[in-house]
Protein backbone atom coordinates (compact mmCIF):
# COMPACT_ATOMS: atom_id res chain seq x y z
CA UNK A 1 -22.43 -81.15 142.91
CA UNK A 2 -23.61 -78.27 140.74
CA UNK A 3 -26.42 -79.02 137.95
CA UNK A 4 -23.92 -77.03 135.13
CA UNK A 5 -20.51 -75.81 134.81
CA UNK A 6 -20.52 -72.83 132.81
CA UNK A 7 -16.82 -72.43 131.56
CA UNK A 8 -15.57 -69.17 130.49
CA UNK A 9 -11.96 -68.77 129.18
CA UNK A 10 -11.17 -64.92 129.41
CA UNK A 11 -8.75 -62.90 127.48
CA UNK A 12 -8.27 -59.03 126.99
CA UNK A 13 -12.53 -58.13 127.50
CA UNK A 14 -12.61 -56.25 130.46
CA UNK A 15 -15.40 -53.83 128.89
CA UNK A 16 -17.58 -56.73 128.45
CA UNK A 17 -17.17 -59.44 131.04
CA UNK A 18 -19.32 -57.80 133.86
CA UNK A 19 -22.19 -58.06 131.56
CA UNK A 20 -21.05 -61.61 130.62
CA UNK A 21 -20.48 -62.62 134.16
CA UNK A 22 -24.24 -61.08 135.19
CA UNK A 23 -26.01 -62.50 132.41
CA UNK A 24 -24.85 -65.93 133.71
CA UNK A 25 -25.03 -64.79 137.58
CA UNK A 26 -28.70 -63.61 137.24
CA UNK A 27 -29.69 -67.35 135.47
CA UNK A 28 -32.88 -68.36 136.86
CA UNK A 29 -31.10 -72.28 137.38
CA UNK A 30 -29.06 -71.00 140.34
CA UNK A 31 -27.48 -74.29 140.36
CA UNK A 32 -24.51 -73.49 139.16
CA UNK A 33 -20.70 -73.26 139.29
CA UNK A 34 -19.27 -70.45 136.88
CA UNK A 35 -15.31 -71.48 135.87
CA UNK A 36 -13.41 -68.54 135.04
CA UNK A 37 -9.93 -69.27 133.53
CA UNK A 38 -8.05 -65.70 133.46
CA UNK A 39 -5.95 -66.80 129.99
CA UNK A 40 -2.72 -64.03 131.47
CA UNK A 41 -5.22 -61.55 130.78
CA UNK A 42 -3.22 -58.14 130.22
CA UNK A 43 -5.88 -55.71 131.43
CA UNK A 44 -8.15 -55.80 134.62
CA UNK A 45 -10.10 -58.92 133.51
CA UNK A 46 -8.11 -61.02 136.53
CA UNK A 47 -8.60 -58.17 139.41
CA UNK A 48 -12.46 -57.96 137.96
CA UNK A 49 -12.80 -61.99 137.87
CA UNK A 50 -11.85 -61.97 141.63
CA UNK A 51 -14.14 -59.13 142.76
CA UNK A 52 -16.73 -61.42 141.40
CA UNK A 53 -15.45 -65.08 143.05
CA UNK A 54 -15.38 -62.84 146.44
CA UNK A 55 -19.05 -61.86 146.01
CA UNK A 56 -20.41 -65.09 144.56
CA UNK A 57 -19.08 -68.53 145.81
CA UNK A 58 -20.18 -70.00 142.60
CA UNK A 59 -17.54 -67.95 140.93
CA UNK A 60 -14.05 -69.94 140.70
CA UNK A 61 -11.66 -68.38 138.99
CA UNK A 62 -8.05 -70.04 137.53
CA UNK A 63 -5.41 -67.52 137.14
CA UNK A 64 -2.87 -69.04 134.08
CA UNK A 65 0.86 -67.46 134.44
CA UNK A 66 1.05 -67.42 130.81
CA UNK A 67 -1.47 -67.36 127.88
CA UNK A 68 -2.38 -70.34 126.40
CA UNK A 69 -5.56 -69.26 124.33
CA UNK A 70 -9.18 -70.46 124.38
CA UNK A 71 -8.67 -74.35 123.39
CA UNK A 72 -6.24 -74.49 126.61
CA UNK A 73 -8.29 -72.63 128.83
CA UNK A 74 -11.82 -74.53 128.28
CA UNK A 75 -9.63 -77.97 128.42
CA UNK A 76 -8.77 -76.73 132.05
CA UNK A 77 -12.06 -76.02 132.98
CA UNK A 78 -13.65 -79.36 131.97
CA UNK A 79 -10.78 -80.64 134.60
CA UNK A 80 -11.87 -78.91 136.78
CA UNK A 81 -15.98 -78.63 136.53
CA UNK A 82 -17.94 -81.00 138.48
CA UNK A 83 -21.35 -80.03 137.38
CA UNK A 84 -23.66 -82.65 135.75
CA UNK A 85 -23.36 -80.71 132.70
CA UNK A 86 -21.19 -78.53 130.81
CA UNK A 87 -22.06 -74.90 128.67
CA UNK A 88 -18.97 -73.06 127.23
CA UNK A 89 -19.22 -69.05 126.79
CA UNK A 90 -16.93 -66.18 126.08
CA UNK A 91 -16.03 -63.09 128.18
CA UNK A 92 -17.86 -60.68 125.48
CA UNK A 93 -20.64 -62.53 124.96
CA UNK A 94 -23.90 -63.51 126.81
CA UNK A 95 -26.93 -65.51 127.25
CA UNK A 96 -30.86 -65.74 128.07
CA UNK A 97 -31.99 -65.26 131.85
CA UNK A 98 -33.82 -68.96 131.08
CA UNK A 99 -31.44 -70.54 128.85
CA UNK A 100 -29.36 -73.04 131.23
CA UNK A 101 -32.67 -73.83 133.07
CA UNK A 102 -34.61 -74.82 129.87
CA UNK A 103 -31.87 -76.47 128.56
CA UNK A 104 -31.38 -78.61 131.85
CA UNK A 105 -34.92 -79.79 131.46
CA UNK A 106 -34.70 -80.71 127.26
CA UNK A 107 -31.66 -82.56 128.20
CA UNK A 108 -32.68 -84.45 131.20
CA UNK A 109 -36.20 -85.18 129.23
CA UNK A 110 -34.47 -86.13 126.13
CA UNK A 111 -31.47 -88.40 127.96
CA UNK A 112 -29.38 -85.88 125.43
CA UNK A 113 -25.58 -86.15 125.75
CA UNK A 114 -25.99 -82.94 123.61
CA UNK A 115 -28.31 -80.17 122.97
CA UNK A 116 -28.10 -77.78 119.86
CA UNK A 117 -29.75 -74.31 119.82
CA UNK A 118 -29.41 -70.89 117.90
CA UNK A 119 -28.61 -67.23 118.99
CA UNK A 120 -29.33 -63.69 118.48
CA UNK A 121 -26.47 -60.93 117.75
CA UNK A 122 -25.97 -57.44 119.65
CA UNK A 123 -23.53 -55.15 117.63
CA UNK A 124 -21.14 -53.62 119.51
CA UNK A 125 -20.45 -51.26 116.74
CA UNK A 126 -22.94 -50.03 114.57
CA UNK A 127 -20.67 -49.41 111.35
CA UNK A 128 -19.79 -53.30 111.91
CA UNK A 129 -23.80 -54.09 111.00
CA UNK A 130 -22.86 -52.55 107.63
CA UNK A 131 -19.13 -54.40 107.18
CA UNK A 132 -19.69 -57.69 108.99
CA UNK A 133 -22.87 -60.79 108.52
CA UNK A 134 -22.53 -63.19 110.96
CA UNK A 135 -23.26 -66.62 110.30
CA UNK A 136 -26.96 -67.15 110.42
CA UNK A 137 -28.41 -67.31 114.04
CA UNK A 138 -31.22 -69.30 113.57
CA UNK A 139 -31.69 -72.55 111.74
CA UNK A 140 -35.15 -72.56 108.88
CA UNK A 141 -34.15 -76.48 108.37
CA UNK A 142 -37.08 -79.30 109.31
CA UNK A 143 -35.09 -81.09 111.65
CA UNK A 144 -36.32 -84.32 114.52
CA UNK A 145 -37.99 -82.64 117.84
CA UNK A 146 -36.87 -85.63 119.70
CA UNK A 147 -32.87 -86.70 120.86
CA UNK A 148 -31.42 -89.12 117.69
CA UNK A 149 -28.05 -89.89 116.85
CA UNK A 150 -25.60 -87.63 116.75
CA UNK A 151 -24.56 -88.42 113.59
CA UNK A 152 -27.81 -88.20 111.77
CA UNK A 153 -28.66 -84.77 113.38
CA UNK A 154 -25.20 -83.50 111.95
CA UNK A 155 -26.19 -85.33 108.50
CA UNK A 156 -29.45 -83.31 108.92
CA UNK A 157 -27.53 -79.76 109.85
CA UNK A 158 -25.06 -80.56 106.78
CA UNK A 159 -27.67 -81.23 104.30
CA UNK A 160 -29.51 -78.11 105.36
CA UNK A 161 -26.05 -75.97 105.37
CA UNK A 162 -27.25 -75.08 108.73
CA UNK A 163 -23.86 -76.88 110.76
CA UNK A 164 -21.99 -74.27 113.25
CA UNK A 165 -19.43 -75.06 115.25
CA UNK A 166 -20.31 -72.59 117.87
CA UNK A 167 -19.41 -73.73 121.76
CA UNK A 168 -21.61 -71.19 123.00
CA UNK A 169 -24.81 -72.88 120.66
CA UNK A 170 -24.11 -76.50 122.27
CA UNK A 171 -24.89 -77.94 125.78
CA UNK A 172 -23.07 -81.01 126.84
CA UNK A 173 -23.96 -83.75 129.04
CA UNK A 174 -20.20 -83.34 131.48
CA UNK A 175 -19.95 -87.59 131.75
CA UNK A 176 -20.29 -87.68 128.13
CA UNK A 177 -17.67 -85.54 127.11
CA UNK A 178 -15.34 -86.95 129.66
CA UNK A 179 -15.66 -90.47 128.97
CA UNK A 180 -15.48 -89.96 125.06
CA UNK A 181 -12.49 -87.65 126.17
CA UNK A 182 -13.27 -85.02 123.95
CA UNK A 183 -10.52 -81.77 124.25
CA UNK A 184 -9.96 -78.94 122.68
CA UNK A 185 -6.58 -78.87 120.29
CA UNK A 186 -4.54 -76.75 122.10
CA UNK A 187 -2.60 -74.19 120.92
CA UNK A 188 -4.31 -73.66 117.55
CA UNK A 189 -6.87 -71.02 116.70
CA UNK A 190 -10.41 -72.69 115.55
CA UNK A 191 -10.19 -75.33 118.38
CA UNK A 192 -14.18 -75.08 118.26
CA UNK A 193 -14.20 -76.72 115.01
CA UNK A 194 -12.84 -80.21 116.49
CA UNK A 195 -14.64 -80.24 119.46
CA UNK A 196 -17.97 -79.64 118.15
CA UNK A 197 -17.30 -82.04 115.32
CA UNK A 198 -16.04 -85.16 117.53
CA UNK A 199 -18.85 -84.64 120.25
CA UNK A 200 -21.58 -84.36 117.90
CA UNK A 201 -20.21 -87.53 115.99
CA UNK A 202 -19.47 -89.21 119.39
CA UNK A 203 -22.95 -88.15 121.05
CA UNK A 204 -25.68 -90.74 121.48
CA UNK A 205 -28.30 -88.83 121.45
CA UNK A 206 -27.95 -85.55 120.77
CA UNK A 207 -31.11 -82.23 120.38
CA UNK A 208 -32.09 -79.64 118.13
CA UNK A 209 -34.15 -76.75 119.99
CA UNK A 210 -34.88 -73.95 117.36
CA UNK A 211 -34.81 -71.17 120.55
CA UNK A 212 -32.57 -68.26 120.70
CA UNK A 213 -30.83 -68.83 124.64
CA UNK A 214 -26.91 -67.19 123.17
CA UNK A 215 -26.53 -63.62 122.73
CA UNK A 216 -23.50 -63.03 120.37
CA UNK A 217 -21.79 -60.10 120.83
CA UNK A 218 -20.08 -58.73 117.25
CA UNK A 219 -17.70 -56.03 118.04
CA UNK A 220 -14.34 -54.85 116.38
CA UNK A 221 -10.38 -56.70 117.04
CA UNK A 222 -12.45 -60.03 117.96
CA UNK A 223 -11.20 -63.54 116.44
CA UNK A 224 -14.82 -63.14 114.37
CA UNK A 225 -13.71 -59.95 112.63
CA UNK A 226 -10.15 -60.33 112.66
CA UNK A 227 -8.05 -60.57 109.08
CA UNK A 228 -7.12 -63.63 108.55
CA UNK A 229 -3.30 -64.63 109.35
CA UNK A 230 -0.72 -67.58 109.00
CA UNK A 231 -2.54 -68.42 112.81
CA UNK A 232 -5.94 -69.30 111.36
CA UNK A 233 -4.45 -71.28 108.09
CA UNK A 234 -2.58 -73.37 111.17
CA UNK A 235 -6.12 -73.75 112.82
CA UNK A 236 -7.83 -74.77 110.12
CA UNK A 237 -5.04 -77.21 109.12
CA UNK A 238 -4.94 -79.19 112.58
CA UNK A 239 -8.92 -79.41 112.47
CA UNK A 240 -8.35 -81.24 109.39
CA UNK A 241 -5.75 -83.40 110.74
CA UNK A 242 -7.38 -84.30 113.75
CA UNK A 243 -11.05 -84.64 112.02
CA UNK A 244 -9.55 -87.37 109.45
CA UNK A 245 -8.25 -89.34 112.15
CA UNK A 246 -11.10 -88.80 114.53
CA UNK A 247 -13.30 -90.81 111.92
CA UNK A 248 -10.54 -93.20 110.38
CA UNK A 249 -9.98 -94.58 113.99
CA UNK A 250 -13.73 -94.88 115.16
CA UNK A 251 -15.09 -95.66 111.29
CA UNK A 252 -17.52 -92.93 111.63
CA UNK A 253 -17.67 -92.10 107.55
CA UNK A 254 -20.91 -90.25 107.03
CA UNK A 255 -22.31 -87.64 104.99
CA UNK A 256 -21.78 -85.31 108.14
CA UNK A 257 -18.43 -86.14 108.51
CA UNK A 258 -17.05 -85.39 105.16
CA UNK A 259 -19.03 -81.98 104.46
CA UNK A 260 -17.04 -80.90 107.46
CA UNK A 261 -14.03 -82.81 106.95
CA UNK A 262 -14.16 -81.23 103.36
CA UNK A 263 -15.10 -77.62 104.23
CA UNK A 264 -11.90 -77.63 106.91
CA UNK A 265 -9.62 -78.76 103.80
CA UNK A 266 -11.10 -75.45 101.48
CA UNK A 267 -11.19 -73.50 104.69
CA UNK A 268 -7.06 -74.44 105.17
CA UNK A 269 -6.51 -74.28 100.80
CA UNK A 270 -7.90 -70.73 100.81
CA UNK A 271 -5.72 -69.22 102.94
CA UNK A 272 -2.62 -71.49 101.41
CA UNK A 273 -3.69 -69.57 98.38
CA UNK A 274 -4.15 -66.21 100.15
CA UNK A 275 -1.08 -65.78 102.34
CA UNK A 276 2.56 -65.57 101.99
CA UNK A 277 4.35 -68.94 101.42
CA UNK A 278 7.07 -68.08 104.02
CA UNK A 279 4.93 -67.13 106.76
CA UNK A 280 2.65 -69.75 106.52
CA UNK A 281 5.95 -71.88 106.65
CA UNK A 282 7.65 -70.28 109.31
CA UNK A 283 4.41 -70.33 111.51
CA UNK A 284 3.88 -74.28 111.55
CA UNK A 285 7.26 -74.68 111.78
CA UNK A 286 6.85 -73.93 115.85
CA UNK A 287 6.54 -77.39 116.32
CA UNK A 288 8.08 -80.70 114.85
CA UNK A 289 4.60 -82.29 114.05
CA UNK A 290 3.06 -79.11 112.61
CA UNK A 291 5.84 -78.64 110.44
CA UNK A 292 5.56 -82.56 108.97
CA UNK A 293 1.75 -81.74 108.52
CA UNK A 294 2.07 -78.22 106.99
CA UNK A 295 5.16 -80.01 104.52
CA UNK A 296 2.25 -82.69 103.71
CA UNK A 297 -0.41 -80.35 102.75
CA UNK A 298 1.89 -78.21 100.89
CA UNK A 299 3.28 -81.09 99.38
CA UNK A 300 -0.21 -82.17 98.32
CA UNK A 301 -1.55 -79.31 96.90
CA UNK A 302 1.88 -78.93 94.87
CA UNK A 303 1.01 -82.30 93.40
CA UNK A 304 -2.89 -81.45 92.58
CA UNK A 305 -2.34 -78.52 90.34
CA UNK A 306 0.70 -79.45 88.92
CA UNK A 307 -1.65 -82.65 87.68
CA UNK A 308 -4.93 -80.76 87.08
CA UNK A 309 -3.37 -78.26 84.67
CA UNK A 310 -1.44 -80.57 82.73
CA UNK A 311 -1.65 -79.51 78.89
CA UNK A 312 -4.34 -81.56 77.57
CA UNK A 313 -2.36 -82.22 74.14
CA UNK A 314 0.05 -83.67 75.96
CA UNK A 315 -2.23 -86.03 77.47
CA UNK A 316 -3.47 -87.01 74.36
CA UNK A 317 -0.26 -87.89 73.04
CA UNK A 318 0.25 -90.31 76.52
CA UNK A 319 -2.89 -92.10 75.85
CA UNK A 320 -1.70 -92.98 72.00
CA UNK A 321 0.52 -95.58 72.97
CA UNK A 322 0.11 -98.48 75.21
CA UNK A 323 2.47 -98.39 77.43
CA UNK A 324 3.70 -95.92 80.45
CA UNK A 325 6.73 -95.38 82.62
CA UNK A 326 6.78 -92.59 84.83
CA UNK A 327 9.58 -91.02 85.85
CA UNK A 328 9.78 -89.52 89.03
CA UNK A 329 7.75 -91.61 92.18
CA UNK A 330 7.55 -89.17 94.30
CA UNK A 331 3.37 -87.28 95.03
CA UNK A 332 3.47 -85.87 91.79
CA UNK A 333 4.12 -89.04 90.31
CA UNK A 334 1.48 -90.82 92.09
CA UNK A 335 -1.02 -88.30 91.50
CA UNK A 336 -0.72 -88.37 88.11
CA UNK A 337 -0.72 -92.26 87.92
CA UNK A 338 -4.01 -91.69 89.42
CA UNK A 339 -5.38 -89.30 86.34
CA UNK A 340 -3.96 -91.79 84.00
CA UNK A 341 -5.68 -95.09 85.31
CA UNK A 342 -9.01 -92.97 85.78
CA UNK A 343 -9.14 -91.70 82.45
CA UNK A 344 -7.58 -94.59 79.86
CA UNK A 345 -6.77 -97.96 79.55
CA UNK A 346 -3.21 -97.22 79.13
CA UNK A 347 -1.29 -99.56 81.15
CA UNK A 348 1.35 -98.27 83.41
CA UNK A 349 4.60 -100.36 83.60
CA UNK A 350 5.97 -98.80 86.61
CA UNK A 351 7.71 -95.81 87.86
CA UNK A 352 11.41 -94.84 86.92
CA UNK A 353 14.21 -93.50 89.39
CA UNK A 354 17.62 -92.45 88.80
CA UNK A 355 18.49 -93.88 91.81
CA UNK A 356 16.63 -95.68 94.34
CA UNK A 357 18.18 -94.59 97.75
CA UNK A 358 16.09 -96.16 99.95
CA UNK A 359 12.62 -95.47 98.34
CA UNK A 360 9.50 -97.85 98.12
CA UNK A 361 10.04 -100.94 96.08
CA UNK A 362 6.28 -100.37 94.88
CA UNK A 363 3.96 -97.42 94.47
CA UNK A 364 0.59 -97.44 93.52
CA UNK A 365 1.19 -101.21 93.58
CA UNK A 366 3.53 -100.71 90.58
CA UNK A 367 7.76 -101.27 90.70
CA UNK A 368 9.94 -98.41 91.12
CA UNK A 369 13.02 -99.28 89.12
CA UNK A 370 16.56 -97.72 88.16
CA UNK A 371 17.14 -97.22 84.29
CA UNK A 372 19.81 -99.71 84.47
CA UNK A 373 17.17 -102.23 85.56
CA UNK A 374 14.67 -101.26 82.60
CA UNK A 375 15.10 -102.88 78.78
CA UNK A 376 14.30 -100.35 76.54
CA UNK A 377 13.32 -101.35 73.51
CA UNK A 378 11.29 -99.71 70.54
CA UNK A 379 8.24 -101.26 71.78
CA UNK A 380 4.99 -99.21 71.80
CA UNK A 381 5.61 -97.17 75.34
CA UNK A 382 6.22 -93.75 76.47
CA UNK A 383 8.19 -92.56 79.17
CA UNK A 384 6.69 -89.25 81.14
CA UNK A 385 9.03 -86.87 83.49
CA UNK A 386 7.15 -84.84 85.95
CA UNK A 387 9.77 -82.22 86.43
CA UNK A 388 11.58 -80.69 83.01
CA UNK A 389 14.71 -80.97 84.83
CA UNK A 390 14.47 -84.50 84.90
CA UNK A 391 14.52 -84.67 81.18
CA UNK A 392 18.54 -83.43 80.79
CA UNK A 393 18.96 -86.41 83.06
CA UNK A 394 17.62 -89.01 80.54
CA UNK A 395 17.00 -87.25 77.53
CA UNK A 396 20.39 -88.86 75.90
CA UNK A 397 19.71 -92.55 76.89
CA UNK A 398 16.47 -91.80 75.34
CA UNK A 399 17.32 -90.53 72.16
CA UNK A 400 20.20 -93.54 71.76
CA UNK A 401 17.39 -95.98 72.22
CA UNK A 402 14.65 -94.36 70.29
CA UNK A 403 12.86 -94.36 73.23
CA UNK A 404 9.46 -91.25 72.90
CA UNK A 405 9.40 -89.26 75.77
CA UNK A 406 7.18 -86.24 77.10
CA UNK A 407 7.19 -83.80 79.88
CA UNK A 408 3.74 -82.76 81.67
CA UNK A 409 3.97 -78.94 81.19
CA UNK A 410 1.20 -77.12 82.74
CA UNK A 411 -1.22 -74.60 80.67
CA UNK A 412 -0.16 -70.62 81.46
């Protein structure tokens, strides 16, 4: 049984993995078992992986038939390590001659189930010094130089804006991240993001060493300096799916937890905002459960600035009477419910349908009613569409009943 499994999912770096492979090779902990997962790579990264595994036994390398990208590969390596811990790196990167050593002994003096640490960056490029800052490399933060919970070291890295997801920054106790059975999302880009996130908020112990042991490599057509496409917003948009429920089921709300929680939801809006609506459509539309979540968000974020750029005129003339149907029950609807009870003491009567069909009896723990089922009377209240189609439905029965009406038009 090895002392560490150093996984390394490989993918198109031919020109760097010797020096990858060596830097890990040449460790002064020889201890160690070195899982290579070839991810279908199209150049000579599978023929050099195997000149390797014939010279070293500790090299074992896993040939895929197809690629599957990083999150799939490193989730086949933890199946397969046996060493008493874990350290993930990539193909173009490297790491300290010292590094698993030292971090063998923190972790086995700490009892750490994790073990945080910073890097240094080599430029493959030169003109990429000038174009590209990589996030910072080592932390300045006043942080505990003993093991504590994982969640208050995260709270600590959050408060500090000094959190990185980084694989290659984080050494894992292997029984730990198998019982917990933490995995990478698979086929997603930004798998790093969960993984880092649920075994720091899992860990029981987890370390800080401020010490330099990863060399990051910065060099051009990497995922680091890559533009960002429909791929990443789909990333960024599982994290956040798969963060929420990560807490919700093991009631792990902390400060930690919804800094990154939060940054994953701008990280996924930005890019909403940036790219083209049909691409980012037609890529999470792959799969049946990425569709439903990217229809969700959308829908969300449809709902939220319809609501926030309501004219404020017209909400004035809402909160001078005392009464409110809305018409329409749908997100939009709900979310502006929500304005309205945080912001006046109008009461809200219920929500207004043309016809029910089979939605919810009550929202926001208000009725949703036909107009046939509604009295209207002259009675102080105001009715509020939140689409101006909806007003040519109702506009008529409106004006025979002397009913006032508005529709929430947004500010241009």
């Amino acid at each position: 049984m090895p002392l560490v499994s150093v996984i390394i999912p490989v993918y198109n770096t031919e020109k760097y993995l010797p020096e990858c492979l060596n830097s890990v090779l040449s460790q002064t902990l020889r201890d160690i078992e070195v899982i290579c997962i070839d991810d279908a790579s199209p150049d000579n990264c599978g023929k050099i992986l195997d000149e390797y595994a014939q010279r070293d036994s500790r090299v074992k390398v896993i040939h895929l038939p197809e690629n599957h990208r990083q999150g799939y590969g490193r989730n086949r390596g933890i199946e397969r390590s046996s060493g008493e811990y874990l350290y993930f790196l990539d193909s173009d990167d490297m790491i300290e001659p010292h590094a698993l050593e030292e971090l063998c002994k923190s972790a086995k003096e700490e009892d750490a189930d994790a073990v945080f640490f910073d890097a240094r960056t080599v430029y493959d490029d030169e003109k990429l010094r000038e174009v590209y800052m990589p996030p910072f490399q080592d932390r300045r933060g006043q942080y505990p130089r003993h093991a504590v919970k994982g969640t208050e070291l995260l709270d600590a890295f959050q408060k500090q804006l000094e959190w990185t997801c980084y694989p290659q920054r984080i050494f894992w106790r292997s029984q730990f991240i198998k019982e917990e059975g933490i995995l990478n999302p698979e086929g997603s880009e930004h798998e790093d993001e969960f993984f880092a996130f649920a075994g720091i908020m899992a860990a029981r112990r987890a370390l800080y060493l401020p010490k330099q042991y990863f060399i990051l490599r910065i060099r051009p057509n990497s995922v680091m300096t890559s533009k960002p496409a429909p791929k990443n917003f789909h990333g960024y948009l599982i994290n956040f799916y798969r963060m929420c429920r990560f807490v919700n089921e093991r009631g792990l709300h902390t400060y930690g937890s919804e800094m990154c929680i939060g940054h994953m939801y701008e990280r996924a809006y930005s890019l909403y905002a940036q790219l083209p609506e049909e691409e980012l459509r037609a890529y999470c539309s792959q799969r049946a459960q990425d569709r439903v979540l990217y229809e969700c968000f959308d829908a969300h974020i449809r709902a939220k600035s319809f609501v926030e750029r309501i004219d404020p005129q017209i909400l004035e003339q809402i909160r001078s009477h005392k009464r409110l149907y809305i018409y329409g029950a749908g997100i939009v609807g709900r979310r502006f419910a929500g304005k309205i009870f945080a912001q006046s003491d109008i009461c809200l009567e219920g929500f207004l349908v043309t016809k029910k069909d089979g939605s919810a009896e009550i929202v926001c723990g208000r009725p949703v009613k036909e107009f046939s089922e509604v009295n209207l009377t002259d009675e102080d209240f105001v009715i509020v569409a939140m689409r101006e189609g909806l007003l040519s439905e109702i506009e008529p029965l409106l004006a025979e009943k002397g009913v006032h009406w508005s529709y929430c038009r947004r500010r241009s």
